[in-house]
N, C-alpha and C. Protein backbone atom coordinates (compact mmCIF):
# COMPACT_ATOMS: atom_id res chain seq x y z
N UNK A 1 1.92 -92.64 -107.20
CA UNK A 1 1.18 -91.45 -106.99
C UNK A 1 1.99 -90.51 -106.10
N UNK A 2 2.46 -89.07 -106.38
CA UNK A 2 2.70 -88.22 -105.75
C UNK A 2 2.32 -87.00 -104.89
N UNK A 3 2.17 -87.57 -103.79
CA UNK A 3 1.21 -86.37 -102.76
C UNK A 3 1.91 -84.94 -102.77
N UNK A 4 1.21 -83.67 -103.67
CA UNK A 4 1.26 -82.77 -103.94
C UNK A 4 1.47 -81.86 -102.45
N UNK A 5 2.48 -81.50 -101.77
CA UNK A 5 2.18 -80.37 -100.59
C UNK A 5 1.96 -79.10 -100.92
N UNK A 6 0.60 -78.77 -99.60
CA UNK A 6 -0.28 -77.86 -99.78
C UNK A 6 0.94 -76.42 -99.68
N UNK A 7 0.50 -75.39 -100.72
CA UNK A 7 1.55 -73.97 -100.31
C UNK A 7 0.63 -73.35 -99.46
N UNK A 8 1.54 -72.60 -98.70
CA UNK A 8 1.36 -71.56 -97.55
C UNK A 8 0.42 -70.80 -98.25
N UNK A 9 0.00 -69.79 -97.52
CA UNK A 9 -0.79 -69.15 -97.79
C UNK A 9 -2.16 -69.71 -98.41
N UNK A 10 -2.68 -70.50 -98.60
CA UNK A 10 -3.98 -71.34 -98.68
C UNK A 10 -4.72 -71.98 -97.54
N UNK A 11 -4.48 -71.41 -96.50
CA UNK A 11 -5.01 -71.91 -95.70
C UNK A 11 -6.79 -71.33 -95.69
N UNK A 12 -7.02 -72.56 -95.08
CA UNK A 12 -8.90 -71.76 -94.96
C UNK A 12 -9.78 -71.46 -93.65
N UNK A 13 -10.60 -70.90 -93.47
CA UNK A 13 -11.13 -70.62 -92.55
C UNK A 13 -11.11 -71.79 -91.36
N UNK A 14 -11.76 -72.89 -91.85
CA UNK A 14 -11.50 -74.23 -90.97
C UNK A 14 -9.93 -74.38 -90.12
N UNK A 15 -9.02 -73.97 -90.93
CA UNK A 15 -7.86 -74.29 -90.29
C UNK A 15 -7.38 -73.14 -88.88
N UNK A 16 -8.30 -71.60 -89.78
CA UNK A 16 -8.64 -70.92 -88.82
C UNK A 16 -8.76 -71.08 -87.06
N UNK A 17 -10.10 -71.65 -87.55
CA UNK A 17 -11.17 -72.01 -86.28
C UNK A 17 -10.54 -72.89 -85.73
N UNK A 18 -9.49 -73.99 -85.69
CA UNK A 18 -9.54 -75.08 -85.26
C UNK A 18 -8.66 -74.59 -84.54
N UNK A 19 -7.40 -73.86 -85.04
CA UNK A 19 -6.05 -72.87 -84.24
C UNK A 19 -6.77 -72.05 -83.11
N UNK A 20 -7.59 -71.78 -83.16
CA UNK A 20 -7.99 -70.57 -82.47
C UNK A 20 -9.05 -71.29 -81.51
N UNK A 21 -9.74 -73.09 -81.60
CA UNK A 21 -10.03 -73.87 -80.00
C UNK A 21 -8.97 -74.03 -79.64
N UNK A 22 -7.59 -74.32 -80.19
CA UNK A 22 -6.44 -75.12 -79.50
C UNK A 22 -5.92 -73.70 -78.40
N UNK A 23 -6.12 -73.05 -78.70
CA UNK A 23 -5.24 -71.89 -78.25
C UNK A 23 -6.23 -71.38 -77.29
N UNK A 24 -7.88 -71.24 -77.38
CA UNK A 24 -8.55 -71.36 -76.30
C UNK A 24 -8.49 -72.40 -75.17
N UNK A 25 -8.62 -73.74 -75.52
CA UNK A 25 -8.75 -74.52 -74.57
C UNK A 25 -7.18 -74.52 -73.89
N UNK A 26 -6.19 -73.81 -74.22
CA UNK A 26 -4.79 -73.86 -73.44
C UNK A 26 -5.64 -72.61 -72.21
N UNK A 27 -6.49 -71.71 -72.74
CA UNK A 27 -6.53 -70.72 -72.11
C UNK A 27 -7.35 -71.21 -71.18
N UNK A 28 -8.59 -71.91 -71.36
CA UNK A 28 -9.30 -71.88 -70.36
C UNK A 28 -8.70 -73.15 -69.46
N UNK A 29 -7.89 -74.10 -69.73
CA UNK A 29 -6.59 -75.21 -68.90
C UNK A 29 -5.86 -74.00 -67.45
N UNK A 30 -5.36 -72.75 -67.94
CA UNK A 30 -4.79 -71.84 -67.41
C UNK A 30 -5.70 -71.15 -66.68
N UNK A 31 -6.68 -70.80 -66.88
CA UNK A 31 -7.68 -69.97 -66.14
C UNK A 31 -8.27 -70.71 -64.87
N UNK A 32 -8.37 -72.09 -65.40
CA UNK A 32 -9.12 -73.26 -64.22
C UNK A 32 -8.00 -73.29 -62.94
N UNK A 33 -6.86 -73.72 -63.64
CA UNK A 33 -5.18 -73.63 -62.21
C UNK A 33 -5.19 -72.86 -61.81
N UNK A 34 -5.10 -71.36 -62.60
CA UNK A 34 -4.86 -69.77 -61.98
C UNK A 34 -5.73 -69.38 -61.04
N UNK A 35 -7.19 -70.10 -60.40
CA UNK A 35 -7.87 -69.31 -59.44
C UNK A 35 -7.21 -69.51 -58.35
N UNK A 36 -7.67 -68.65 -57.13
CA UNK A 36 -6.66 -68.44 -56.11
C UNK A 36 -7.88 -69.58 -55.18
N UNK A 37 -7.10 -70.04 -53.99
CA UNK A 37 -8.00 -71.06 -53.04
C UNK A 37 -9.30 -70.18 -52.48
N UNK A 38 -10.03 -70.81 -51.97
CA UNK A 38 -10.85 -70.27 -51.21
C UNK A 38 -10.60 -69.60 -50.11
N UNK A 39 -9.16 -70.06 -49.49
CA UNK A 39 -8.63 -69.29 -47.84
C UNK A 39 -8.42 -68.28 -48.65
N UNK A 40 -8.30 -67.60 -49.72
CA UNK A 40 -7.92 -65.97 -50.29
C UNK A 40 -9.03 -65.08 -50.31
N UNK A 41 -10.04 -65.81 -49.63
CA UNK A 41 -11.46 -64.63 -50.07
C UNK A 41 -11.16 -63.80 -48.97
N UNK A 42 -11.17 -63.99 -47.93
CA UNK A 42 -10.92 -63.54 -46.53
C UNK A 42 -10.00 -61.90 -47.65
N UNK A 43 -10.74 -61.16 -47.38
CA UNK A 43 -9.96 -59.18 -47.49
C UNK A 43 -8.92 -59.10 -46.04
N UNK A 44 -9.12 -59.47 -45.20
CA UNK A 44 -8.65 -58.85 -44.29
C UNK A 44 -8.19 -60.10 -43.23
N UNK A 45 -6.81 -59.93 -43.00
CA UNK A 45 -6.39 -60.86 -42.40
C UNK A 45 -5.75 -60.70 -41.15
N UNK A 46 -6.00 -61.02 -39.88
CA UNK A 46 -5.79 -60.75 -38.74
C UNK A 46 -4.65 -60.97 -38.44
N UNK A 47 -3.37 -60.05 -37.37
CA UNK A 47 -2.54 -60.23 -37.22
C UNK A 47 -2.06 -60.34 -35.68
N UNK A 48 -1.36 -61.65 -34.92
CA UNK A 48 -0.93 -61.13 -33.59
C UNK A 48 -0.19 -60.34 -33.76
N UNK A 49 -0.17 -59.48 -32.54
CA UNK A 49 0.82 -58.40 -32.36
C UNK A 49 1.57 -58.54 -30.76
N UNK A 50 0.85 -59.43 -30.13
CA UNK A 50 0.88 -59.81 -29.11
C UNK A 50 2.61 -59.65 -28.56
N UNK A 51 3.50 -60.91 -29.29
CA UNK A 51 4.99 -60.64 -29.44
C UNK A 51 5.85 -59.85 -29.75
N UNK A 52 5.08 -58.64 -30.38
CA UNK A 52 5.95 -57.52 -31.04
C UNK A 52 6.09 -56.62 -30.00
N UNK A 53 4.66 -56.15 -29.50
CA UNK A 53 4.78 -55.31 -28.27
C UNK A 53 5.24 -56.09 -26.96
N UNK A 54 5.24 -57.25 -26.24
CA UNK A 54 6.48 -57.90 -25.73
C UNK A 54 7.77 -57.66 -25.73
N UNK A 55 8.07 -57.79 -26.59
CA UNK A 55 9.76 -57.68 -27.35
C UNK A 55 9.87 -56.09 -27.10
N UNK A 56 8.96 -55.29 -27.60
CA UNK A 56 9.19 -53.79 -27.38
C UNK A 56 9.10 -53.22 -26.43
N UNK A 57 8.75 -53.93 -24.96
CA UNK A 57 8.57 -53.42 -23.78
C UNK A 57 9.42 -54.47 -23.33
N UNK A 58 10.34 -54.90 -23.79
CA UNK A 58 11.34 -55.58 -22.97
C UNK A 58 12.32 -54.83 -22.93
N UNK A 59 12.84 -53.46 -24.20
CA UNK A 59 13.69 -52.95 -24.52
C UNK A 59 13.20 -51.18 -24.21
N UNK A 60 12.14 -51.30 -24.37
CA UNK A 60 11.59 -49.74 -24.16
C UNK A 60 10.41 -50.00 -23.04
N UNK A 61 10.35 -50.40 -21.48
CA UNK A 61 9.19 -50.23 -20.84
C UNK A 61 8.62 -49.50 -20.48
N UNK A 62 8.59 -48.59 -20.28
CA UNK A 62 7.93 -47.10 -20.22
C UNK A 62 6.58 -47.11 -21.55
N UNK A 63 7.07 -48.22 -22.47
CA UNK A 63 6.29 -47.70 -23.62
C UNK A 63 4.96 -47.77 -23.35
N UNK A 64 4.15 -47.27 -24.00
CA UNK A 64 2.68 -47.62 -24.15
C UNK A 64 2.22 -47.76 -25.00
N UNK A 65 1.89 -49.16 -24.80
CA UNK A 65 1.31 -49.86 -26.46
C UNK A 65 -0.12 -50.41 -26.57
N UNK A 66 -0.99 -50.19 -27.64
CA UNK A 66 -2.46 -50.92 -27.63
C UNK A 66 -2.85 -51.72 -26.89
N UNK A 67 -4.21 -51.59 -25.94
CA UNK A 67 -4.87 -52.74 -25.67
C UNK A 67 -5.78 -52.61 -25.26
N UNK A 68 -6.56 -53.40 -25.65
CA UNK A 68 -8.27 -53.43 -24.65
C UNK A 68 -9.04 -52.56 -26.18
N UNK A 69 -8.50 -52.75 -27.22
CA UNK A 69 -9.56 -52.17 -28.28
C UNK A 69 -10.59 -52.50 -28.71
N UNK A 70 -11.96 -52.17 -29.24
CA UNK A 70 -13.26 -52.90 -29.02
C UNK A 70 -12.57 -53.84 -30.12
N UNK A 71 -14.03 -55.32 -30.41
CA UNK A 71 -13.98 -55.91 -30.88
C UNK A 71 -13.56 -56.03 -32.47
N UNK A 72 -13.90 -55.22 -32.88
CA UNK A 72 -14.01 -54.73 -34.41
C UNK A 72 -12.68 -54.01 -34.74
N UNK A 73 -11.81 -53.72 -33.79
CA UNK A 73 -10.36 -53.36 -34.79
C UNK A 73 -9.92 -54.36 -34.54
N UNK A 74 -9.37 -54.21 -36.15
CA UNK A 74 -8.50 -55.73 -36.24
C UNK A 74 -7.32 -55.09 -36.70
N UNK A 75 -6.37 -56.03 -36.57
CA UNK A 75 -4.86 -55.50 -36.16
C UNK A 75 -4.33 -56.09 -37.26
N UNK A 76 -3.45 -55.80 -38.40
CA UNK A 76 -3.28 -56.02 -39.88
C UNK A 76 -2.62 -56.34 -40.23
N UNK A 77 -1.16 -55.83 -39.37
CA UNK A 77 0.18 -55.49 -40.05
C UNK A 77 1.19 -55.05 -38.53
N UNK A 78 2.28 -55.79 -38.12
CA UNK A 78 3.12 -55.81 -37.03
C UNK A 78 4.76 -55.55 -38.19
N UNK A 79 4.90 -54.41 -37.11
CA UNK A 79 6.46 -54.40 -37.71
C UNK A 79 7.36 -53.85 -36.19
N UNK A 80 8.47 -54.77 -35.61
CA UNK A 80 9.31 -54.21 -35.17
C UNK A 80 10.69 -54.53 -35.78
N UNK A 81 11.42 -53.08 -35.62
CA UNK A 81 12.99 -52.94 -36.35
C UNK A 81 14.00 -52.41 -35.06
N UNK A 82 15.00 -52.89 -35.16
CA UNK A 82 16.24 -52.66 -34.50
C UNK A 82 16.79 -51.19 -33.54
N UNK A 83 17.91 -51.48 -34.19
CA UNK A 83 18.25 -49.96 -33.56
C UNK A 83 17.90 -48.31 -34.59
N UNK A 84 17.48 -47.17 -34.11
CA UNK A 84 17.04 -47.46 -32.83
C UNK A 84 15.05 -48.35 -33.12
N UNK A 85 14.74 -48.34 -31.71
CA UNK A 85 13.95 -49.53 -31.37
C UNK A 85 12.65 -48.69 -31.97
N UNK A 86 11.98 -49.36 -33.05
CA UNK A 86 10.25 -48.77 -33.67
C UNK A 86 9.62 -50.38 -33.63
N UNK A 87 8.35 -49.85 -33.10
CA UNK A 87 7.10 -50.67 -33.69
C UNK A 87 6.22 -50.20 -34.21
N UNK A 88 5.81 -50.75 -34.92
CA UNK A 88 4.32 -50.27 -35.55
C UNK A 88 3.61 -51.27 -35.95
N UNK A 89 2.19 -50.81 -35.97
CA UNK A 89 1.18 -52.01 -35.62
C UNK A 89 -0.25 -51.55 -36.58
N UNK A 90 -1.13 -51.80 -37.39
CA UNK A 90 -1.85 -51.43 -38.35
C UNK A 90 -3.16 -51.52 -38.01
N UNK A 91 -4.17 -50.97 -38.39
CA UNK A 91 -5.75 -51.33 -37.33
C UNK A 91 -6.02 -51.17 -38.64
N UNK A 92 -7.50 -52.44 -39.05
CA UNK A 92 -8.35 -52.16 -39.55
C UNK A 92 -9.43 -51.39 -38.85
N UNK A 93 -10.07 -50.19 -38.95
CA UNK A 93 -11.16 -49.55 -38.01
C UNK A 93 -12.65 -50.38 -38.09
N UNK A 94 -13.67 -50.02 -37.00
CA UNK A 94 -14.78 -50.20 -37.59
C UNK A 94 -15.57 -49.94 -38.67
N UNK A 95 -14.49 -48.72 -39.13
CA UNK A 95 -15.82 -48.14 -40.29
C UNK A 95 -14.64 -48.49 -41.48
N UNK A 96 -13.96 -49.06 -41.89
CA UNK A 96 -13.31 -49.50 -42.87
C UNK A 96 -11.81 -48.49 -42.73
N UNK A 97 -11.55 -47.90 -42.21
CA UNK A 97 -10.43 -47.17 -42.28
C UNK A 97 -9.28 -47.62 -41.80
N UNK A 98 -7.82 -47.18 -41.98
CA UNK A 98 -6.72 -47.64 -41.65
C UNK A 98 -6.33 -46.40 -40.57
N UNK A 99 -5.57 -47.08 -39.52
CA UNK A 99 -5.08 -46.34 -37.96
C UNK A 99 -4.13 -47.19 -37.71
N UNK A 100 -2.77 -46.31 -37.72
CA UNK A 100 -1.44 -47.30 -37.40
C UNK A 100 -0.97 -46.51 -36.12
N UNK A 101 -0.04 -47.29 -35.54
CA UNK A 101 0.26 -46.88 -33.52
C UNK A 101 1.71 -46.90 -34.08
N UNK A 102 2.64 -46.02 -33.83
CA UNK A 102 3.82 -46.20 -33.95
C UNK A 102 4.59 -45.64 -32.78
N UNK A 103 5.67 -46.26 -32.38
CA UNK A 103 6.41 -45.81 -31.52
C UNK A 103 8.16 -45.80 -31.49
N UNK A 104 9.09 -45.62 -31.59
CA UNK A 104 10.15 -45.34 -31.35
C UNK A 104 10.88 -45.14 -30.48
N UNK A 105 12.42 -45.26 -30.45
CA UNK A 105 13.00 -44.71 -29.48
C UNK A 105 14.11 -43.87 -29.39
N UNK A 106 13.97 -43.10 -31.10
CA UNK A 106 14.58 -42.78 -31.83
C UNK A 106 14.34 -40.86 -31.54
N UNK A 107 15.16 -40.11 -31.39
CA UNK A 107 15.16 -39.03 -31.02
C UNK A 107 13.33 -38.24 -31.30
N UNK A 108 12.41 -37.37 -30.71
CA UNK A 108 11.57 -36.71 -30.99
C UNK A 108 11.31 -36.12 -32.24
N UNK A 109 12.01 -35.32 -32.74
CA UNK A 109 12.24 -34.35 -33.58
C UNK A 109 12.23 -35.06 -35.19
N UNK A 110 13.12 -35.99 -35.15
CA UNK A 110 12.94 -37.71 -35.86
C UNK A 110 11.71 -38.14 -36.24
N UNK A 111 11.22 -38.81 -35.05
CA UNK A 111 10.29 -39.56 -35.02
C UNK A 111 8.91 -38.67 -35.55
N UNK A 112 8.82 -37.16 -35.42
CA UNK A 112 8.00 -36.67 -35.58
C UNK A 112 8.31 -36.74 -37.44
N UNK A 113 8.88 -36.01 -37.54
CA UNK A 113 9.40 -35.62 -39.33
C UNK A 113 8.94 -37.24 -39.71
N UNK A 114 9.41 -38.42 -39.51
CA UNK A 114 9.49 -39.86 -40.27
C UNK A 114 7.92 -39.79 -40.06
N UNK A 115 7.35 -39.46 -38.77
CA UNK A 115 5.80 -40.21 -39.13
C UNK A 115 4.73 -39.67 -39.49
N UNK A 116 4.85 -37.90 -39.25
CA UNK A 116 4.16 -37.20 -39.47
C UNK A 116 4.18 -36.58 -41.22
N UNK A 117 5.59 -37.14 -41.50
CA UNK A 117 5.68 -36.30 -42.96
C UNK A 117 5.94 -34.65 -42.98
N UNK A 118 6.59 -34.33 -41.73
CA UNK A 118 6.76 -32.80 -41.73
C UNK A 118 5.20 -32.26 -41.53
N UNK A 119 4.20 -32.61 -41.10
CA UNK A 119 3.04 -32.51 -41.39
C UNK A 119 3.24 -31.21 -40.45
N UNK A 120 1.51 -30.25 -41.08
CA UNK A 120 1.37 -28.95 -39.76
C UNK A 120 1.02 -29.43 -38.64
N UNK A 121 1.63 -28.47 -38.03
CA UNK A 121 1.11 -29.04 -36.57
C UNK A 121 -0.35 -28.20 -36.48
N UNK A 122 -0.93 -28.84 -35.74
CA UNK A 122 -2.63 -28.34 -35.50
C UNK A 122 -2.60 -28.04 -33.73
N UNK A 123 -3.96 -27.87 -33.48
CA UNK A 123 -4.27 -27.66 -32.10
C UNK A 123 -4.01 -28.66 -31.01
N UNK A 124 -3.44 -29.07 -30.24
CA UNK A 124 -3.34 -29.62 -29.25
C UNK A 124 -5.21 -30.66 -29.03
N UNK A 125 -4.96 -31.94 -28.85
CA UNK A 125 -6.00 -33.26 -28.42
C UNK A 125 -5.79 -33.37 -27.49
N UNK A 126 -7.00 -33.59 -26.67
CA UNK A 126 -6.87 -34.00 -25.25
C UNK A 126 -7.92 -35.13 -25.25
N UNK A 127 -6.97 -36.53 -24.77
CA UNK A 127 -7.69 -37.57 -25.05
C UNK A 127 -7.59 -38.04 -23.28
N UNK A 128 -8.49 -38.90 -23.23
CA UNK A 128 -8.43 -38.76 -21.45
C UNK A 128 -8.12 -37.77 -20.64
N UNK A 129 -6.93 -38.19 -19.90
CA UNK A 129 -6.29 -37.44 -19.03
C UNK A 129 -4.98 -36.88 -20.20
N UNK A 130 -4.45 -36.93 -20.82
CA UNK A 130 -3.12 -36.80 -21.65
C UNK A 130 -3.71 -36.04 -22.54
N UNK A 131 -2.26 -35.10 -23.18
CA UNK A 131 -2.88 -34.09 -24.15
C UNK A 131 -1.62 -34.72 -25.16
N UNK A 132 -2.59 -35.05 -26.46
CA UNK A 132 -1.60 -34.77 -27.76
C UNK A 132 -1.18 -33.89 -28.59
N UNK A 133 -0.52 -33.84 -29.20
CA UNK A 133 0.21 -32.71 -29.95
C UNK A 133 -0.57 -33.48 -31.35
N UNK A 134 -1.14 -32.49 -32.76
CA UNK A 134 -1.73 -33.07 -33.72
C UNK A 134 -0.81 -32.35 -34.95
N UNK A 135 -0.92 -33.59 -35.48
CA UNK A 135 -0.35 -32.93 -37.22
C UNK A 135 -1.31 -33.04 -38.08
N UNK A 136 -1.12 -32.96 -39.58
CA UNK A 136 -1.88 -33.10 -40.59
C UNK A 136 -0.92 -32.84 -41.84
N UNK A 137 -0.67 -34.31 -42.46
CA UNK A 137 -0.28 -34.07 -43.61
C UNK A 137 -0.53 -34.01 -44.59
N UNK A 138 0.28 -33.60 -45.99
CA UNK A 138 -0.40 -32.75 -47.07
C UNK A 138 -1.72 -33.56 -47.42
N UNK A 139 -1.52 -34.78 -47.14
CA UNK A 139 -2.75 -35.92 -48.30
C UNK A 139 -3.81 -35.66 -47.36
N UNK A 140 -3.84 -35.18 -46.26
CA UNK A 140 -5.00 -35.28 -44.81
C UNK A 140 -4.60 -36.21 -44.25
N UNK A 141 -3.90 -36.96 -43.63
CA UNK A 141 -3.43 -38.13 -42.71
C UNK A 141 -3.61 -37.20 -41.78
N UNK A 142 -4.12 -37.89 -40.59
CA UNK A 142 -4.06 -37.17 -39.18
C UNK A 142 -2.96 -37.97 -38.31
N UNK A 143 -2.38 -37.06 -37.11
CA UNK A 143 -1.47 -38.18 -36.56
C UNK A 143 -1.23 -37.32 -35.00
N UNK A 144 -1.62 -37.75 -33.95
CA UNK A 144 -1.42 -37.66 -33.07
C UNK A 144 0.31 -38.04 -32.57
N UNK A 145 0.72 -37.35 -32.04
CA UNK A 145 2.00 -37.68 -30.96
C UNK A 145 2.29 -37.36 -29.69
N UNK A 146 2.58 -38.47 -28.89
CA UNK A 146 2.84 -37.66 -27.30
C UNK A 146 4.06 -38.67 -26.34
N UNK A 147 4.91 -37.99 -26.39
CA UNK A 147 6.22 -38.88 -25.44
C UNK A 147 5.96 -39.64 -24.20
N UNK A 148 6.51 -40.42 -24.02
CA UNK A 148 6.42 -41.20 -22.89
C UNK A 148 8.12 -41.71 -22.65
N UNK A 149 8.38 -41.16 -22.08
CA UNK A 149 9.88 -41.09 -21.40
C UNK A 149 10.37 -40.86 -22.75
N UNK A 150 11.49 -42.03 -22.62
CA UNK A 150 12.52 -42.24 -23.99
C UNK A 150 11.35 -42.76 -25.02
N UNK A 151 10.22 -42.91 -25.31
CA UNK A 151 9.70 -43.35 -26.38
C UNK A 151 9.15 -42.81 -26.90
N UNK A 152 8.74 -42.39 -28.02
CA UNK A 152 7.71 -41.24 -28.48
C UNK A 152 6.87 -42.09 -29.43
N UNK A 153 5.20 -41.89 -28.92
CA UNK A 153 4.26 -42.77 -29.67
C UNK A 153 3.66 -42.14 -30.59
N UNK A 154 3.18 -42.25 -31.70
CA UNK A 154 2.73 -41.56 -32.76
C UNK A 154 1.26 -42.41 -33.19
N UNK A 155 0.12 -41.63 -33.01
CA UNK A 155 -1.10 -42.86 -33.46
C UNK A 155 -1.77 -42.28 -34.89
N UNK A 156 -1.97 -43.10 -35.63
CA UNK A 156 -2.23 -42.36 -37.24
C UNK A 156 -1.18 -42.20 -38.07
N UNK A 157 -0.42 -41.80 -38.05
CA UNK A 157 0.81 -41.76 -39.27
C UNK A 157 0.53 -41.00 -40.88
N UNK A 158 1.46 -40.97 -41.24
CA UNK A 158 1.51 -40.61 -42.89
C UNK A 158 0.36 -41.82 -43.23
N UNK A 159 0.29 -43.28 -43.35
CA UNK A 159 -0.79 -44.21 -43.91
C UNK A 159 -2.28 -43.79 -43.48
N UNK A 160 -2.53 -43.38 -42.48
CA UNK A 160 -3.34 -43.37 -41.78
C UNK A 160 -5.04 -42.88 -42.48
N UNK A 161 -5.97 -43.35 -42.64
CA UNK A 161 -7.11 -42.66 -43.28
C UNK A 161 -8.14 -42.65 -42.15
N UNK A 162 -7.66 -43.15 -41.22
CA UNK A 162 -9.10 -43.06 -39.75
C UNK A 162 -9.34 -41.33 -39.43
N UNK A 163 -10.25 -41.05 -39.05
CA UNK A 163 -10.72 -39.72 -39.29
C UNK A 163 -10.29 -39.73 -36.96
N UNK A 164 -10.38 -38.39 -36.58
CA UNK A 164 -9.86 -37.76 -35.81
C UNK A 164 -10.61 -38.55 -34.14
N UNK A 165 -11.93 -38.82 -34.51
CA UNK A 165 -12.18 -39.79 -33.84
C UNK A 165 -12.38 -41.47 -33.08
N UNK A 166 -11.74 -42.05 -34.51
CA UNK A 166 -11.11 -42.97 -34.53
C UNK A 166 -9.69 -43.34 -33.45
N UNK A 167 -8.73 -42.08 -34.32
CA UNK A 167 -7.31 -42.17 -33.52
C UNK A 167 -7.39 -41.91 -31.96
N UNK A 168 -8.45 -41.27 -31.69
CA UNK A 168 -8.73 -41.20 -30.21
C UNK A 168 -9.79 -42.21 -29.64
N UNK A 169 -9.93 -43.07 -30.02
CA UNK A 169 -10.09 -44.70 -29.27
C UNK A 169 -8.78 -45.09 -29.54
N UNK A 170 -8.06 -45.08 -30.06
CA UNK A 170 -6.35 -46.07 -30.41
C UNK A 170 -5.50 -45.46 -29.32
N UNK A 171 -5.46 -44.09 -28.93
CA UNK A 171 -4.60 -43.65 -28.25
C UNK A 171 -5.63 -43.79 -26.80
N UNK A 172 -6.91 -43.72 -26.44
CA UNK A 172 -7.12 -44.13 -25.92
C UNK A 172 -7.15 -45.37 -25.01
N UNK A 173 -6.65 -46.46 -26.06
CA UNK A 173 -6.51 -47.83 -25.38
C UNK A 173 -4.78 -48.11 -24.78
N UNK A 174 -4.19 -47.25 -25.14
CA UNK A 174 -2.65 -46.92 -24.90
C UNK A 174 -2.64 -47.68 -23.13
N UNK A 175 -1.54 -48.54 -23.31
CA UNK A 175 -1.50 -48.36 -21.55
C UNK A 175 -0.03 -48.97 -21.37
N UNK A 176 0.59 -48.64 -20.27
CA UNK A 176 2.13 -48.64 -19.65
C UNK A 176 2.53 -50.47 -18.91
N UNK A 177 3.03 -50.89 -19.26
CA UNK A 177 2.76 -52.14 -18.91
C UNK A 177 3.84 -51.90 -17.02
């Protein structure tokens, strides 16, 4: 007896359906591995900054860097870079907004153009006792700046979406170690 092989193209619906669980159940095999852990639910992940501003007032002391901020900003994102000497440090706000502290030690004129974005300058802030100089760039970023010796601090930045009262609790918590 000679077993006749089936030609292509005859295939039937059944052979269909059966291609098309195999190729599901690869998918849902992949979908089950691919979820992310449970430590990923967390949106927002807290950052020390503790060492960064250390390190940056070992090299720039005069500086004045965050502290004593209420409970509810949480601190996001730490970056210090080389020569010349920047930190910057990221706030989640209370009301969901982003407020970054930057500082430098990198000429004024610099530091303003890199953080402000060439932004306009606006009316003069007077936060405590200290008066800031205000920008506003094209997207609306607000950004406070005000020197402190060789360092020039910048609160808000080009990232920045915290609205005008925000940045004045951040520059408010500013202090000279």
């Amino acid at each position: 007896m000679v077993e006749r092989k089936k030609k292509r193209g005859r295939e039937t619906a059944g052979d269909m359906v059966r291609s098309l669980g195999l190729v599901m159940a690869g998918v849902v095999v992949v979908f089950f591995f691919a979820q992310p852990p449970d430590s990923d639910t967390e949106r927002i992940r807290p950052v020390d900054v503790a060492g960064d501003i250390s390190a940056f007032r070992a090299d720039a002391p005069a500086a004045a860097a965050p502290g004593g901020l209420p409970d509810r900003w949480v601190s996001t994102v730490s970056s210090l870079t080389g020569e010349p000497r920047a930190l910057r440090i990221g706030y989640n706000t209370p009301t969901g907004a982003y407020a970054e502290y930057a500082a430098s030690t990198a000429p004024v004129a610099q530091v303003v153009e890199d953080f402000t974005g060439r932004g306009e300058r606006l009316d003069p802030v007077d936060v405590g006792d200290a008066t800031w100089e205000q920008y506003r760039d094209g997207d609306g970023s607000l950004s406070l700046v005000r020197a402190y010796g060789a360092v020039t601090v910048v609160v808000g930045t080009l990232r920045a979406t915290a609205p005008l009262s925000e940045l004045r609790v951040l520059a408010g918590s500013l202090t000279v170690a």
